[in-house]
PDB file of N, CA and C in Angstrom:
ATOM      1  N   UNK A   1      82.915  97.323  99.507  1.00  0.00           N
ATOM      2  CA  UNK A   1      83.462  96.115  98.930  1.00  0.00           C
ATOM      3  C   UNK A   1      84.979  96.204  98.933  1.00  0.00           C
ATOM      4  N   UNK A   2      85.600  95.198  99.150  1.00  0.00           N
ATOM      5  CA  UNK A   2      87.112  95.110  99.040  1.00  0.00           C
ATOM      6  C   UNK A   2      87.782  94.062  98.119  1.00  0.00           C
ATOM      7  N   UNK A   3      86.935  94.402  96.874  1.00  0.00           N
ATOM      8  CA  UNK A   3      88.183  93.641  95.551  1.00  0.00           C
ATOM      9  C   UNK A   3      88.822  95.165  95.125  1.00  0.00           C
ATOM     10  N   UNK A   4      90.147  94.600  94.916  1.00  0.00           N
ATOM     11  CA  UNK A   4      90.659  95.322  94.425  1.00  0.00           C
ATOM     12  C   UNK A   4      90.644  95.151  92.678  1.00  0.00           C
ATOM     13  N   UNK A   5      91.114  95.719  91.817  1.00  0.00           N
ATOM     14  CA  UNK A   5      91.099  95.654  90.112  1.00  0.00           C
ATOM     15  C   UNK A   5      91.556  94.532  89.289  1.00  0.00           C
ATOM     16  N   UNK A   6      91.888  93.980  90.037  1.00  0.00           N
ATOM     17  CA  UNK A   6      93.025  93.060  89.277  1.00  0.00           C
ATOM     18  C   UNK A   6      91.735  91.708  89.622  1.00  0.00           C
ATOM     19  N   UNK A   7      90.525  91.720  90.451  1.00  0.00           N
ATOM     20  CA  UNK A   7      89.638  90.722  90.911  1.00  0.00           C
ATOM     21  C   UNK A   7      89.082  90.401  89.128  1.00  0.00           C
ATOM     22  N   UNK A   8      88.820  89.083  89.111  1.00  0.00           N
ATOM     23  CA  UNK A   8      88.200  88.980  87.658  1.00  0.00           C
ATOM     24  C   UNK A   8      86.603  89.001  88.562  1.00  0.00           C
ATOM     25  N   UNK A   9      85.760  89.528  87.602  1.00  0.00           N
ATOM     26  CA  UNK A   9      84.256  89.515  88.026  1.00  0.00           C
ATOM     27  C   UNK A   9      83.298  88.712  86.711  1.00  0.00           C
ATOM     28  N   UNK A  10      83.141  87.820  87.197  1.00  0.00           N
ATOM     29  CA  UNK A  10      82.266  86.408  86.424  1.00  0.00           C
ATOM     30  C   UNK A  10      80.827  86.617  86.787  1.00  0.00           C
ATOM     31  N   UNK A  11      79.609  87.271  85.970  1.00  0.00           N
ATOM     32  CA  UNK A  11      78.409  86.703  86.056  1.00  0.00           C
ATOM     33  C   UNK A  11      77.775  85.790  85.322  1.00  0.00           C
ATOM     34  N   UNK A  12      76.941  85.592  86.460  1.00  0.00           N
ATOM     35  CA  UNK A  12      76.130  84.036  86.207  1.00  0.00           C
ATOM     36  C   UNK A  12      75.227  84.510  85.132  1.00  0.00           C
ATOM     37  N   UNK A  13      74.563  83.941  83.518  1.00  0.00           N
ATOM     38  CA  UNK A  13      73.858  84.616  82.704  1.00  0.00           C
ATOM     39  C   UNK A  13      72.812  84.112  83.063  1.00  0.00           C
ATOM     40  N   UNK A  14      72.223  83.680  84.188  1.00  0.00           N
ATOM     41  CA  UNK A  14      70.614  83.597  84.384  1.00  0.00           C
ATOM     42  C   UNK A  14      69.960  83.468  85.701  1.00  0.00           C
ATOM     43  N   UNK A  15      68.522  83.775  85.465  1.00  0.00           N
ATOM     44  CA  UNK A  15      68.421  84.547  86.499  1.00  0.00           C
ATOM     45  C   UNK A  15      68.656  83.589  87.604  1.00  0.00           C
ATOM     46  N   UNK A  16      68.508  83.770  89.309  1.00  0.00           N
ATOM     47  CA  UNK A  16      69.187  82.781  90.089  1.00  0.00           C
ATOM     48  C   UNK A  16      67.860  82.831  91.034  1.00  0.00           C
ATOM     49  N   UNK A  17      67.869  81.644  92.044  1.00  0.00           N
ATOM     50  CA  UNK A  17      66.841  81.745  93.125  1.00  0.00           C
ATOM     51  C   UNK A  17      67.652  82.308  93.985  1.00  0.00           C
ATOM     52  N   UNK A  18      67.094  83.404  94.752  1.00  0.00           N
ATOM     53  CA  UNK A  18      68.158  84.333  95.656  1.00  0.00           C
ATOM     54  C   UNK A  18      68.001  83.647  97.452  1.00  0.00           C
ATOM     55  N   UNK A  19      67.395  82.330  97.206  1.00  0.00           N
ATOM     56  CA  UNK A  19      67.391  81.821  98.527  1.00  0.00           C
ATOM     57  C   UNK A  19      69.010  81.112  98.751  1.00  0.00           C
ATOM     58  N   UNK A  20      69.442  80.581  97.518  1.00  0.00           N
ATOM     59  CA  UNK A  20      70.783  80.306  97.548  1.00  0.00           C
ATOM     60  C   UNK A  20      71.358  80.531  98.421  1.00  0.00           C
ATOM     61  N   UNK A  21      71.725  80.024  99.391  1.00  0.00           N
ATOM     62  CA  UNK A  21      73.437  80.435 100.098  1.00  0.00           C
ATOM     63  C   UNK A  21      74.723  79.974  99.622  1.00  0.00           C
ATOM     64  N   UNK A  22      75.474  80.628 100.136  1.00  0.00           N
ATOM     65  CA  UNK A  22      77.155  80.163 100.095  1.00  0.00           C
ATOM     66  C   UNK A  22      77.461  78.852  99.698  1.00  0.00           C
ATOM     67  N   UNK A  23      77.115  77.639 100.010  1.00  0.00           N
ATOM     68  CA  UNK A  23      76.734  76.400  99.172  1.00  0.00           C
ATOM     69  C   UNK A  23      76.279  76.434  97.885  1.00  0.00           C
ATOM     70  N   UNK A  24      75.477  76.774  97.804  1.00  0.00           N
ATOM     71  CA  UNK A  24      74.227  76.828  96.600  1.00  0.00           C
ATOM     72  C   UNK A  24      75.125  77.435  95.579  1.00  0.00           C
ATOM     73  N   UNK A  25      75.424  78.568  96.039  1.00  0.00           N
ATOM     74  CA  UNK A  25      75.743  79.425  94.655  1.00  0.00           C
ATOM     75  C   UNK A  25      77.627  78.770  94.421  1.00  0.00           C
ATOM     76  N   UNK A  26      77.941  78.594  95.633  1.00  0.00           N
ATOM     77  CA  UNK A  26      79.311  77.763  95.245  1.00  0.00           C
ATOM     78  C   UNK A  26      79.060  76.642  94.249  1.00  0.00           C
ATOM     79  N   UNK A  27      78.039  76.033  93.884  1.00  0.00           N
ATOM     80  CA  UNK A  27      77.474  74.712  93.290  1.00  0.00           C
ATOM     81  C   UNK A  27      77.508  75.294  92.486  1.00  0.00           C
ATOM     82  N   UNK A  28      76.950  75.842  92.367  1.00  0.00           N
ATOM     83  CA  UNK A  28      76.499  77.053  90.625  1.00  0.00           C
ATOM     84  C   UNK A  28      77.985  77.065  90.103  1.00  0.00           C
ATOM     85  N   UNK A  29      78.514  78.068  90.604  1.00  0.00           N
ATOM     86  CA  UNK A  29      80.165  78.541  90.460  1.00  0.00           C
ATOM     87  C   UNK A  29      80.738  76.924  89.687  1.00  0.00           C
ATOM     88  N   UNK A  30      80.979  76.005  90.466  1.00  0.00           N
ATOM     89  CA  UNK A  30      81.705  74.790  90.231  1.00  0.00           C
ATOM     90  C   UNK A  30      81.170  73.932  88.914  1.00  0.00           C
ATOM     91  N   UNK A  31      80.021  73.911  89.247  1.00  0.00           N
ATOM     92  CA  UNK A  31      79.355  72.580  88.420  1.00  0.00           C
ATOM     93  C   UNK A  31      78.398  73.606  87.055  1.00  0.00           C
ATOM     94  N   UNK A  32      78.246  74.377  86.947  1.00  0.00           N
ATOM     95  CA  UNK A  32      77.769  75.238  85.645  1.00  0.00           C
ATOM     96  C   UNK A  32      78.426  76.186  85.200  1.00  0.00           C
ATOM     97  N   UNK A  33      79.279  76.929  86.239  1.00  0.00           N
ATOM     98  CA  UNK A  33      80.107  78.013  85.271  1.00  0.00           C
ATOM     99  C   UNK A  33      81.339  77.498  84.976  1.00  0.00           C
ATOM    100  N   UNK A  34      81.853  76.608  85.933  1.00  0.00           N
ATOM    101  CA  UNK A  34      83.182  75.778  85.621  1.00  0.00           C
ATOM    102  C   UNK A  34      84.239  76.040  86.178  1.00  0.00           C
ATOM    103  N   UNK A  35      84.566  77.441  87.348  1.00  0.00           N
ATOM    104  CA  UNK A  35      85.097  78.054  87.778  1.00  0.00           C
ATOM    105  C   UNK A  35      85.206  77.708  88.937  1.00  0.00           C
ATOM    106  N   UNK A  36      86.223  77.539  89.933  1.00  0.00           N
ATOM    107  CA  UNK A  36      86.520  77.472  92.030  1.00  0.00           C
ATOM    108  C   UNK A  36      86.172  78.211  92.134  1.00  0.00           C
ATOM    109  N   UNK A  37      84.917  78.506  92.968  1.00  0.00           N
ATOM    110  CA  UNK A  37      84.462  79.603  93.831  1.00  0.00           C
ATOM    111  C   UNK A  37      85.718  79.648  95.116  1.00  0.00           C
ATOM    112  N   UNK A  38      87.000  79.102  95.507  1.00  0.00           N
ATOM    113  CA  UNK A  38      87.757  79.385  96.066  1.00  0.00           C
ATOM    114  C   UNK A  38      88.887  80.477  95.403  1.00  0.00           C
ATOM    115  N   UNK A  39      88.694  80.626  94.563  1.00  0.00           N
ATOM    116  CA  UNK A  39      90.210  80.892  93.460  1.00  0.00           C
ATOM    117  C   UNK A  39      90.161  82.519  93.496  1.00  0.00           C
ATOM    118  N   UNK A  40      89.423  83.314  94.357  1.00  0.00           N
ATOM    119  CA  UNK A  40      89.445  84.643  94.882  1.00  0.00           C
ATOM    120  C   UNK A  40      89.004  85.591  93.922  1.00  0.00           C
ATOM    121  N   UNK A  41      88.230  84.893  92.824  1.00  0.00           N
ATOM    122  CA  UNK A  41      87.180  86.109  92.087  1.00  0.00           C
ATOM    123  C   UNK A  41      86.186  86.194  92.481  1.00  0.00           C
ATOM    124  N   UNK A  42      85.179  87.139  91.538  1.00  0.00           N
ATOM    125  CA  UNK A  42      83.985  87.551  92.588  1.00  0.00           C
ATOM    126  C   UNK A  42      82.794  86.754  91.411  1.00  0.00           C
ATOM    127  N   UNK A  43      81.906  86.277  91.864  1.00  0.00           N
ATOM    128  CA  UNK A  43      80.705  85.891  91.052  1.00  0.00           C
ATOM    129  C   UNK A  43      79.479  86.246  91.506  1.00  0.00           C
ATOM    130  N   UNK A  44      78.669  86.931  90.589  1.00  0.00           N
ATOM    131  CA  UNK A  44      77.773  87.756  90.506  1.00  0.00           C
ATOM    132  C   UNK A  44      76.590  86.815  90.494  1.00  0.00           C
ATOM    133  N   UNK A  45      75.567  86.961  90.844  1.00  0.00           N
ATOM    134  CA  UNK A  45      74.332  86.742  90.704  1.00  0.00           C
ATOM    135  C   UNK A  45      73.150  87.603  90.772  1.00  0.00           C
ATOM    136  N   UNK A  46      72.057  87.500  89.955  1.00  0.00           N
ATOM    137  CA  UNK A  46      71.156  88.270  90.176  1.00  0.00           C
ATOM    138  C   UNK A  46      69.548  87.295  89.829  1.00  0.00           C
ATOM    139  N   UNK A  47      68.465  87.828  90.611  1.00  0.00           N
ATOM    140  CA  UNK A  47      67.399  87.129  90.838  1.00  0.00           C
ATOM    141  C   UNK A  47      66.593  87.709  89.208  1.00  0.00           C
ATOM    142  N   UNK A  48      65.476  87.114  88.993  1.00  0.00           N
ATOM    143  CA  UNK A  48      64.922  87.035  87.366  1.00  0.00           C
ATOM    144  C   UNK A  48      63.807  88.282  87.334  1.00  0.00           C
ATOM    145  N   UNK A  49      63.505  89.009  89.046  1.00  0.00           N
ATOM    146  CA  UNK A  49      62.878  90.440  88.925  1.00  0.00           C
ATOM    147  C   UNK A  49      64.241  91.507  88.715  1.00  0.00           C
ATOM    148  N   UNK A  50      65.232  91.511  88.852  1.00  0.00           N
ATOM    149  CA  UNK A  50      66.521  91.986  89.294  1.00  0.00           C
ATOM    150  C   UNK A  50      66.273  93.222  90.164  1.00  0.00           C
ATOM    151  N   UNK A  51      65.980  92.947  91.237  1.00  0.00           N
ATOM    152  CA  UNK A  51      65.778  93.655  91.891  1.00  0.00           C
ATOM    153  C   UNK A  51      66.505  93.311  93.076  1.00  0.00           C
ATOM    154  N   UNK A  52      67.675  92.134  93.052  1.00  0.00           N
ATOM    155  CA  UNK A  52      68.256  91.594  93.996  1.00  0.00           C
ATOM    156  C   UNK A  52      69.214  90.748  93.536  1.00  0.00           C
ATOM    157  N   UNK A  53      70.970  91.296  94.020  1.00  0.00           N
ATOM    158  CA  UNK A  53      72.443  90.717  93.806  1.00  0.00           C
ATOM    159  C   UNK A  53      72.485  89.977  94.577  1.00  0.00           C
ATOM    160  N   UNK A  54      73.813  89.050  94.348  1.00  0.00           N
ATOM    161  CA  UNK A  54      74.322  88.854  95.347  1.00  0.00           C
ATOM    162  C   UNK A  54      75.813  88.102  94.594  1.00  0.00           C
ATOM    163  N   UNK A  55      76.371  88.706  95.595  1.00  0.00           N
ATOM    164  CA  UNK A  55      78.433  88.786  95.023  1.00  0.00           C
ATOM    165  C   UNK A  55      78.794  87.680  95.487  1.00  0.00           C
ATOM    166  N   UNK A  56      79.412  86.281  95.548  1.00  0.00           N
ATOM    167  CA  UNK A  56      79.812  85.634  96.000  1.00  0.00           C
ATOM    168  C   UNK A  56      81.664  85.203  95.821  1.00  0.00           C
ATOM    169  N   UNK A  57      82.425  85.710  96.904  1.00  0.00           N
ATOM    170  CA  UNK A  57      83.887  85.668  96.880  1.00  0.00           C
ATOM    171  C   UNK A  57      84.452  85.145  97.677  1.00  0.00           C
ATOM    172  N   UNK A  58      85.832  84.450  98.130  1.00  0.00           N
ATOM    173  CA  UNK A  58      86.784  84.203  98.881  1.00  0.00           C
ATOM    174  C   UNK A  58      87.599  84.707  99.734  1.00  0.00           C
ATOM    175  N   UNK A  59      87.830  85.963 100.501  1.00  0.00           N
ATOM    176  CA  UNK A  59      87.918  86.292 101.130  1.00  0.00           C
ATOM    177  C   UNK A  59      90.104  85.685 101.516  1.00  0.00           C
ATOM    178  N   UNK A  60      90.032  84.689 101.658  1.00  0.00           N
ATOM    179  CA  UNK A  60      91.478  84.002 102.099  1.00  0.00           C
ATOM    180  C   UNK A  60      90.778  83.173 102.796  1.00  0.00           C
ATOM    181  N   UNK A  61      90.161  83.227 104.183  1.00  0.00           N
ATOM    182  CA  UNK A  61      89.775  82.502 105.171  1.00  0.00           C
ATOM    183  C   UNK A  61      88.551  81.751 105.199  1.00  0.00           C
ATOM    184  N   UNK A  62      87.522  82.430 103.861  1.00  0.00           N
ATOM    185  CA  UNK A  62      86.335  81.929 104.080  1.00  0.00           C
ATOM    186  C   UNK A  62      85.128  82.270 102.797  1.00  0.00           C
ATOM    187  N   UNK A  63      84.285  81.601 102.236  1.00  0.00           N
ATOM    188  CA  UNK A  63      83.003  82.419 101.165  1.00  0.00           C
ATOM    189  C   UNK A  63      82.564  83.698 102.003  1.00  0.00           C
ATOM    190  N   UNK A  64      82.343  84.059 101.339  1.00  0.00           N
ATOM    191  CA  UNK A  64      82.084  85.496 101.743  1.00  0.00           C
ATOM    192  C   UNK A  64      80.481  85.785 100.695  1.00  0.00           C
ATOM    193  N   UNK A  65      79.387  86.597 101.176  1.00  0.00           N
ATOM    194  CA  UNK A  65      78.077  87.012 100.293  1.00  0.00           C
ATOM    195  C   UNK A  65      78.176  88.169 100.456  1.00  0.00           C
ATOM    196  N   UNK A  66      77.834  89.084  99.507  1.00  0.00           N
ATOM    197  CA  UNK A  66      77.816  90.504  99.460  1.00  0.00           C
ATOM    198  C   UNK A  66      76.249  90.066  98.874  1.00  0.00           C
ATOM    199  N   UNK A  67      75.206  91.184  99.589  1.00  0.00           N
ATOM    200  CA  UNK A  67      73.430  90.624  98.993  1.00  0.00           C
ATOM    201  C   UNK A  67      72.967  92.443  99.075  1.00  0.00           C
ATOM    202  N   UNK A  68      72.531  92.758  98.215  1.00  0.00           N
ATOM    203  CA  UNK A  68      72.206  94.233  97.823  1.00  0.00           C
ATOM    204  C   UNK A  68      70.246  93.741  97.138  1.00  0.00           C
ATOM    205  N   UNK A  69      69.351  94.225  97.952  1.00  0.00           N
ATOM    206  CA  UNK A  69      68.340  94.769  97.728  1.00  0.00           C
ATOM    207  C   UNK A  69      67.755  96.014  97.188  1.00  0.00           C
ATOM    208  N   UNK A  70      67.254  96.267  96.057  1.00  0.00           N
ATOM    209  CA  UNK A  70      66.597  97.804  95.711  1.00  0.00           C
ATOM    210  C   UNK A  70      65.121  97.690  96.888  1.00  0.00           C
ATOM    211  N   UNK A  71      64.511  98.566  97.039  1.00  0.00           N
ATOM    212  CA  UNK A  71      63.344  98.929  97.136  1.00  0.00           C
ATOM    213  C   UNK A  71      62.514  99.537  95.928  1.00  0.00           C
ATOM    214  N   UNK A  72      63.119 100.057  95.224  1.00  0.00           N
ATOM    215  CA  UNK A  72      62.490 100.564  93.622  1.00  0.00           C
ATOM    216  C   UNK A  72      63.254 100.488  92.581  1.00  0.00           C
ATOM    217  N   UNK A  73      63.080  99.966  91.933  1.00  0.00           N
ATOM    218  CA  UNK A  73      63.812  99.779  90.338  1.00  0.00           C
ATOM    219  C   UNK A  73      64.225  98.840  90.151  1.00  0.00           C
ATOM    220  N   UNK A  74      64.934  98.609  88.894  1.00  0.00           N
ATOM    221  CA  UNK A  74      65.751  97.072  88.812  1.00  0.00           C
ATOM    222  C   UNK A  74      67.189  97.676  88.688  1.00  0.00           C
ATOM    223  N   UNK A  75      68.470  96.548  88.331  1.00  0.00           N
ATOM    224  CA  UNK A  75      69.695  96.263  88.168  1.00  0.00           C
ATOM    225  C   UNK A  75      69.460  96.102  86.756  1.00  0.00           C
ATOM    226  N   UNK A  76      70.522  96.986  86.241  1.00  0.00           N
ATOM    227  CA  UNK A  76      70.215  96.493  84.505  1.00  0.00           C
ATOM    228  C   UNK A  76      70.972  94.777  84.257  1.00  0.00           C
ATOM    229  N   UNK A  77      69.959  94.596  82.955  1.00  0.00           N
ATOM    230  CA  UNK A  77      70.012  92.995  83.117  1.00  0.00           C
ATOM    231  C   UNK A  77      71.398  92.374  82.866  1.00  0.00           C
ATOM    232  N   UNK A  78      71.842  91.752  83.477  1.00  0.00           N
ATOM    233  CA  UNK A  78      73.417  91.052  82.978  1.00  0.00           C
ATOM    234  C   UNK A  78      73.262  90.021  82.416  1.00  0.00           C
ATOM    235  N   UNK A  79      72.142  89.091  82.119  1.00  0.00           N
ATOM    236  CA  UNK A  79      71.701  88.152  80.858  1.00  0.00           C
ATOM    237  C   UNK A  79      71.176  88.298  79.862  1.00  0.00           C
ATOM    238  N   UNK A  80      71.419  89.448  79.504  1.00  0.00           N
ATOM    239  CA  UNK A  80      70.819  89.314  77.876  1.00  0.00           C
ATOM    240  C   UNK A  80      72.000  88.862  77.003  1.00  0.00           C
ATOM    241  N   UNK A  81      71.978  88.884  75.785  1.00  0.00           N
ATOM    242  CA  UNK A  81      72.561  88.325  74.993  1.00  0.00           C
ATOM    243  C   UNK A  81      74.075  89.122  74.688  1.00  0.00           C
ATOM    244  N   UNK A  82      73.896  90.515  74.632  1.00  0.00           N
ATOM    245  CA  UNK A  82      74.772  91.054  74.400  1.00  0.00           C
ATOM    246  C   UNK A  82      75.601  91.620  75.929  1.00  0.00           C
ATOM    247  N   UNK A  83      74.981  90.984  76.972  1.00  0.00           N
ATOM    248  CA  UNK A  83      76.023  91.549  78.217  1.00  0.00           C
ATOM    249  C   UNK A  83      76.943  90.783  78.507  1.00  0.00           C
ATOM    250  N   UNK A  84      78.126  91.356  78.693  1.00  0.00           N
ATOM    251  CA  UNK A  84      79.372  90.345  78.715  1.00  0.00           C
ATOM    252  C   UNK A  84      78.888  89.680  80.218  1.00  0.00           C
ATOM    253  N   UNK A  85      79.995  88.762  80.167  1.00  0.00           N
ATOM    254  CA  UNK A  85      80.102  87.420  81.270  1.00  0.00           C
ATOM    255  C   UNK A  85      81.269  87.936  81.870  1.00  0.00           C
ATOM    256  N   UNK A  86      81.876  88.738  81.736  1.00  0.00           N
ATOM    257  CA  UNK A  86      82.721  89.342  82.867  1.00  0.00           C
ATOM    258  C   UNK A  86      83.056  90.892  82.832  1.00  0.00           C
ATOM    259  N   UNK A  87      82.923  90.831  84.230  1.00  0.00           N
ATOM    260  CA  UNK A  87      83.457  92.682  84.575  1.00  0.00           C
ATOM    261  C   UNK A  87      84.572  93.101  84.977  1.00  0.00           C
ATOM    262  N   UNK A  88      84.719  94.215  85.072  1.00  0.00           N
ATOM    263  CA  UNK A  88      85.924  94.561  86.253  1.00  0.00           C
ATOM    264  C   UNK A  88      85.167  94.623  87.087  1.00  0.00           C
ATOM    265  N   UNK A  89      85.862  94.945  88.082  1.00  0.00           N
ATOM    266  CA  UNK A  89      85.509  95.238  89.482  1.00  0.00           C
ATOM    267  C   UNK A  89      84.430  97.219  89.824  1.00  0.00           C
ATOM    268  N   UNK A  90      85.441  97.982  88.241  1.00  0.00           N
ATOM    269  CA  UNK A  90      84.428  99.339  87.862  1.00  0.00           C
ATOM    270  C   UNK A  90      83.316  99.174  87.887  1.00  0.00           C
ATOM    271  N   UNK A  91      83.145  98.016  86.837  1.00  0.00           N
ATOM    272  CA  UNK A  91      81.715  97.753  85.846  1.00  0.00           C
ATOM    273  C   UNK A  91      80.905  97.670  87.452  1.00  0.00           C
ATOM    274  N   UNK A  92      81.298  96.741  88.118  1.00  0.00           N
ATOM    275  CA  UNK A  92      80.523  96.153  88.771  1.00  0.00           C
ATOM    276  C   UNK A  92      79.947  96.980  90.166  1.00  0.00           C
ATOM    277  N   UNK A  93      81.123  97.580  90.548  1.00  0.00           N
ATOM    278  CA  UNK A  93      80.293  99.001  91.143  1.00  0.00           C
ATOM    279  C   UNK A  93      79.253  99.845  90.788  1.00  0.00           C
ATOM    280  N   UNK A  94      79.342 100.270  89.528  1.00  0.00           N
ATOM    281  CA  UNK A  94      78.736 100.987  88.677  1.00  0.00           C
ATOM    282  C   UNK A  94      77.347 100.618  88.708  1.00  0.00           C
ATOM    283  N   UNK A  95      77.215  99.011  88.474  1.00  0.00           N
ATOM    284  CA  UNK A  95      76.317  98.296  88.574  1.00  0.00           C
ATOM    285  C   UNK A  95      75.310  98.243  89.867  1.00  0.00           C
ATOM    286  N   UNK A  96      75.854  98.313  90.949  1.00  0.00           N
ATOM    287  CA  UNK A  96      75.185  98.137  91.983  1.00  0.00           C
ATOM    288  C   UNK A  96      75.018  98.970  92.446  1.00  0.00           C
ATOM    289  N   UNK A  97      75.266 100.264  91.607  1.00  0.00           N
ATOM    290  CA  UNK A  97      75.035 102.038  92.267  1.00  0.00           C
ATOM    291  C   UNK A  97      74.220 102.211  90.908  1.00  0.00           C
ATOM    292  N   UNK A  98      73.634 101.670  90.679  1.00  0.00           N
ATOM    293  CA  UNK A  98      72.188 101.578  89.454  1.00  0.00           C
ATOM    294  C   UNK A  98      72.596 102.098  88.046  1.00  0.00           C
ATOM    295  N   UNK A  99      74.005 102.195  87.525  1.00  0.00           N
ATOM    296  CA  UNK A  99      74.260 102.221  85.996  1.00  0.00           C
ATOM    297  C   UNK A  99      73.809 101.275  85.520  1.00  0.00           C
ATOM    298  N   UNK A 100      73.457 101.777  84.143  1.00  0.00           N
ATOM    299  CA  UNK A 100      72.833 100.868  82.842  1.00  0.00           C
ATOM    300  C   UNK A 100      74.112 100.352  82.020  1.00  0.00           C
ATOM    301  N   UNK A 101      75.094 100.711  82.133  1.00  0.00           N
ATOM    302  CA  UNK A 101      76.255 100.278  81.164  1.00  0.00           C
ATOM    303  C   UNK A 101      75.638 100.537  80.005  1.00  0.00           C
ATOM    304  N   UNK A 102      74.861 101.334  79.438  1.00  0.00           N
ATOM    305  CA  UNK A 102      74.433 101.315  78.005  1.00  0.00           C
ATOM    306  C   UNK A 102      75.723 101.407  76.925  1.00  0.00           C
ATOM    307  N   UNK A 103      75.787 100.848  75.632  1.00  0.00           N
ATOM    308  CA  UNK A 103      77.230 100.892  75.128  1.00  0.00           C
ATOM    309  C   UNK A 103      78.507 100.698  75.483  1.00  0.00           C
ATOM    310  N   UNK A 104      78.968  99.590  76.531  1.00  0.00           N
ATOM    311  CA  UNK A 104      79.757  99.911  77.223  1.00  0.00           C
ATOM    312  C   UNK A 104      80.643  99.621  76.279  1.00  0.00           C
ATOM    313  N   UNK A 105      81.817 100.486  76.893  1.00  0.00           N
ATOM    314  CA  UNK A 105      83.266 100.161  75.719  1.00  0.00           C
ATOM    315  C   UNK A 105      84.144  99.813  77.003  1.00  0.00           C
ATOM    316  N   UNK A 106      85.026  99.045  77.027  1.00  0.00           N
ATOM    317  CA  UNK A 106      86.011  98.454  77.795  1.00  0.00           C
ATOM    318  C   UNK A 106      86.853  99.695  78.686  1.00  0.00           C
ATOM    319  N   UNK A 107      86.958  99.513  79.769  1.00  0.00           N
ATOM    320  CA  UNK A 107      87.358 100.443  80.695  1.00  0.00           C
ATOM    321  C   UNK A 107      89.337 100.539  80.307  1.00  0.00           C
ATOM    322  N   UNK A 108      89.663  99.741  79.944  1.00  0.00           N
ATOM    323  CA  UNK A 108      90.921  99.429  79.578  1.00  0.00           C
ATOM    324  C   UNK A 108      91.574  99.442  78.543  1.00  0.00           C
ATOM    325  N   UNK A 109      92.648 100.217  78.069  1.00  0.00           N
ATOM    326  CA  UNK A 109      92.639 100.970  76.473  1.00  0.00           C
ATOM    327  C   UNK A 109      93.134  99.511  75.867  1.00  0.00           C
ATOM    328  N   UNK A 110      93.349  99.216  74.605  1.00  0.00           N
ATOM    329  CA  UNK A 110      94.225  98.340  73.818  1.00  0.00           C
ATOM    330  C   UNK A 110      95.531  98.474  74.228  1.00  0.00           C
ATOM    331  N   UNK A 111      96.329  97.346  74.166  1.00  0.00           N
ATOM    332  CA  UNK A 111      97.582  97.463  74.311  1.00  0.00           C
ATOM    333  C   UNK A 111      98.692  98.550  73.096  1.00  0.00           C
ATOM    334  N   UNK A 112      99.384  99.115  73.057  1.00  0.00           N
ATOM    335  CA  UNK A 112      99.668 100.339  72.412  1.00  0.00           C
ATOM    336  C   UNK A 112     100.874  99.431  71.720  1.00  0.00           C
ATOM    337  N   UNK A 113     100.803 100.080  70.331  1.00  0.00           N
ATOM    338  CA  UNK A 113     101.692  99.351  69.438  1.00  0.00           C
ATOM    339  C   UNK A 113     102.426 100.483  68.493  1.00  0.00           C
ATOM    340  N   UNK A 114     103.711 100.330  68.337  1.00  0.00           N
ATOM    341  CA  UNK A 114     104.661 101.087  67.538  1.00  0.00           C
ATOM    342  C   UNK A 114     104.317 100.495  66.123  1.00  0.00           C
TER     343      UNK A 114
END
């Protein structure tokens, strides 16, 4: 993958039909999350077995799909109640190399105060 850190990472909180293409999930992006799927963040999706992503980003020139299949296991769930609606770009690796994020605490300290 080539976001770099500074990418905001927006998931979708439910589950998605993974027939979607680049249209489809751009629709999603625009008209339910509220966000330009042009505006060069990454938006996450995942199907309701989670056993199947798919990254949808901008590239400069064009939508771009990143689509990751397991053969065994699931993706821990990113719609439950308590999973945030956005990642870094860490989280989201982490994620698709089969971490649970259990407890997650923010990858990024507080701003430091005298």
């Amino acid at each position: 993958m080539i976001w770099d850190q500074r990418v905001e990472v927006h998931v979708f909180n439910q589950p998605t039909d993974m027939r979607k293409s680049h249209d489809g999930l751009a629709a999603v992006c625009r008209n339910v999350m509220g966000h330009n799927p042009l505006s060069g963040q990454v938006f996450v999706f995942m199907n309701k077995r989670r056993d199947r992503v798919e990254a949808l980003f901008w590239d400069g020139s064009g939508l771009c799909l990143y689509y990751k299949r397991l053969e065994a296991g699931q993706f821990t769930n990113l719609w439950r109640r308590d999973s945030p609606s956005r990642l870094s770009t860490m989280e989201l690796r982490l994620i698709l190399e089969g971490a649970r994020l259990e407890g997650k605490l923010p990858l990024t300290p507080a701003e430091f105060k005298l």
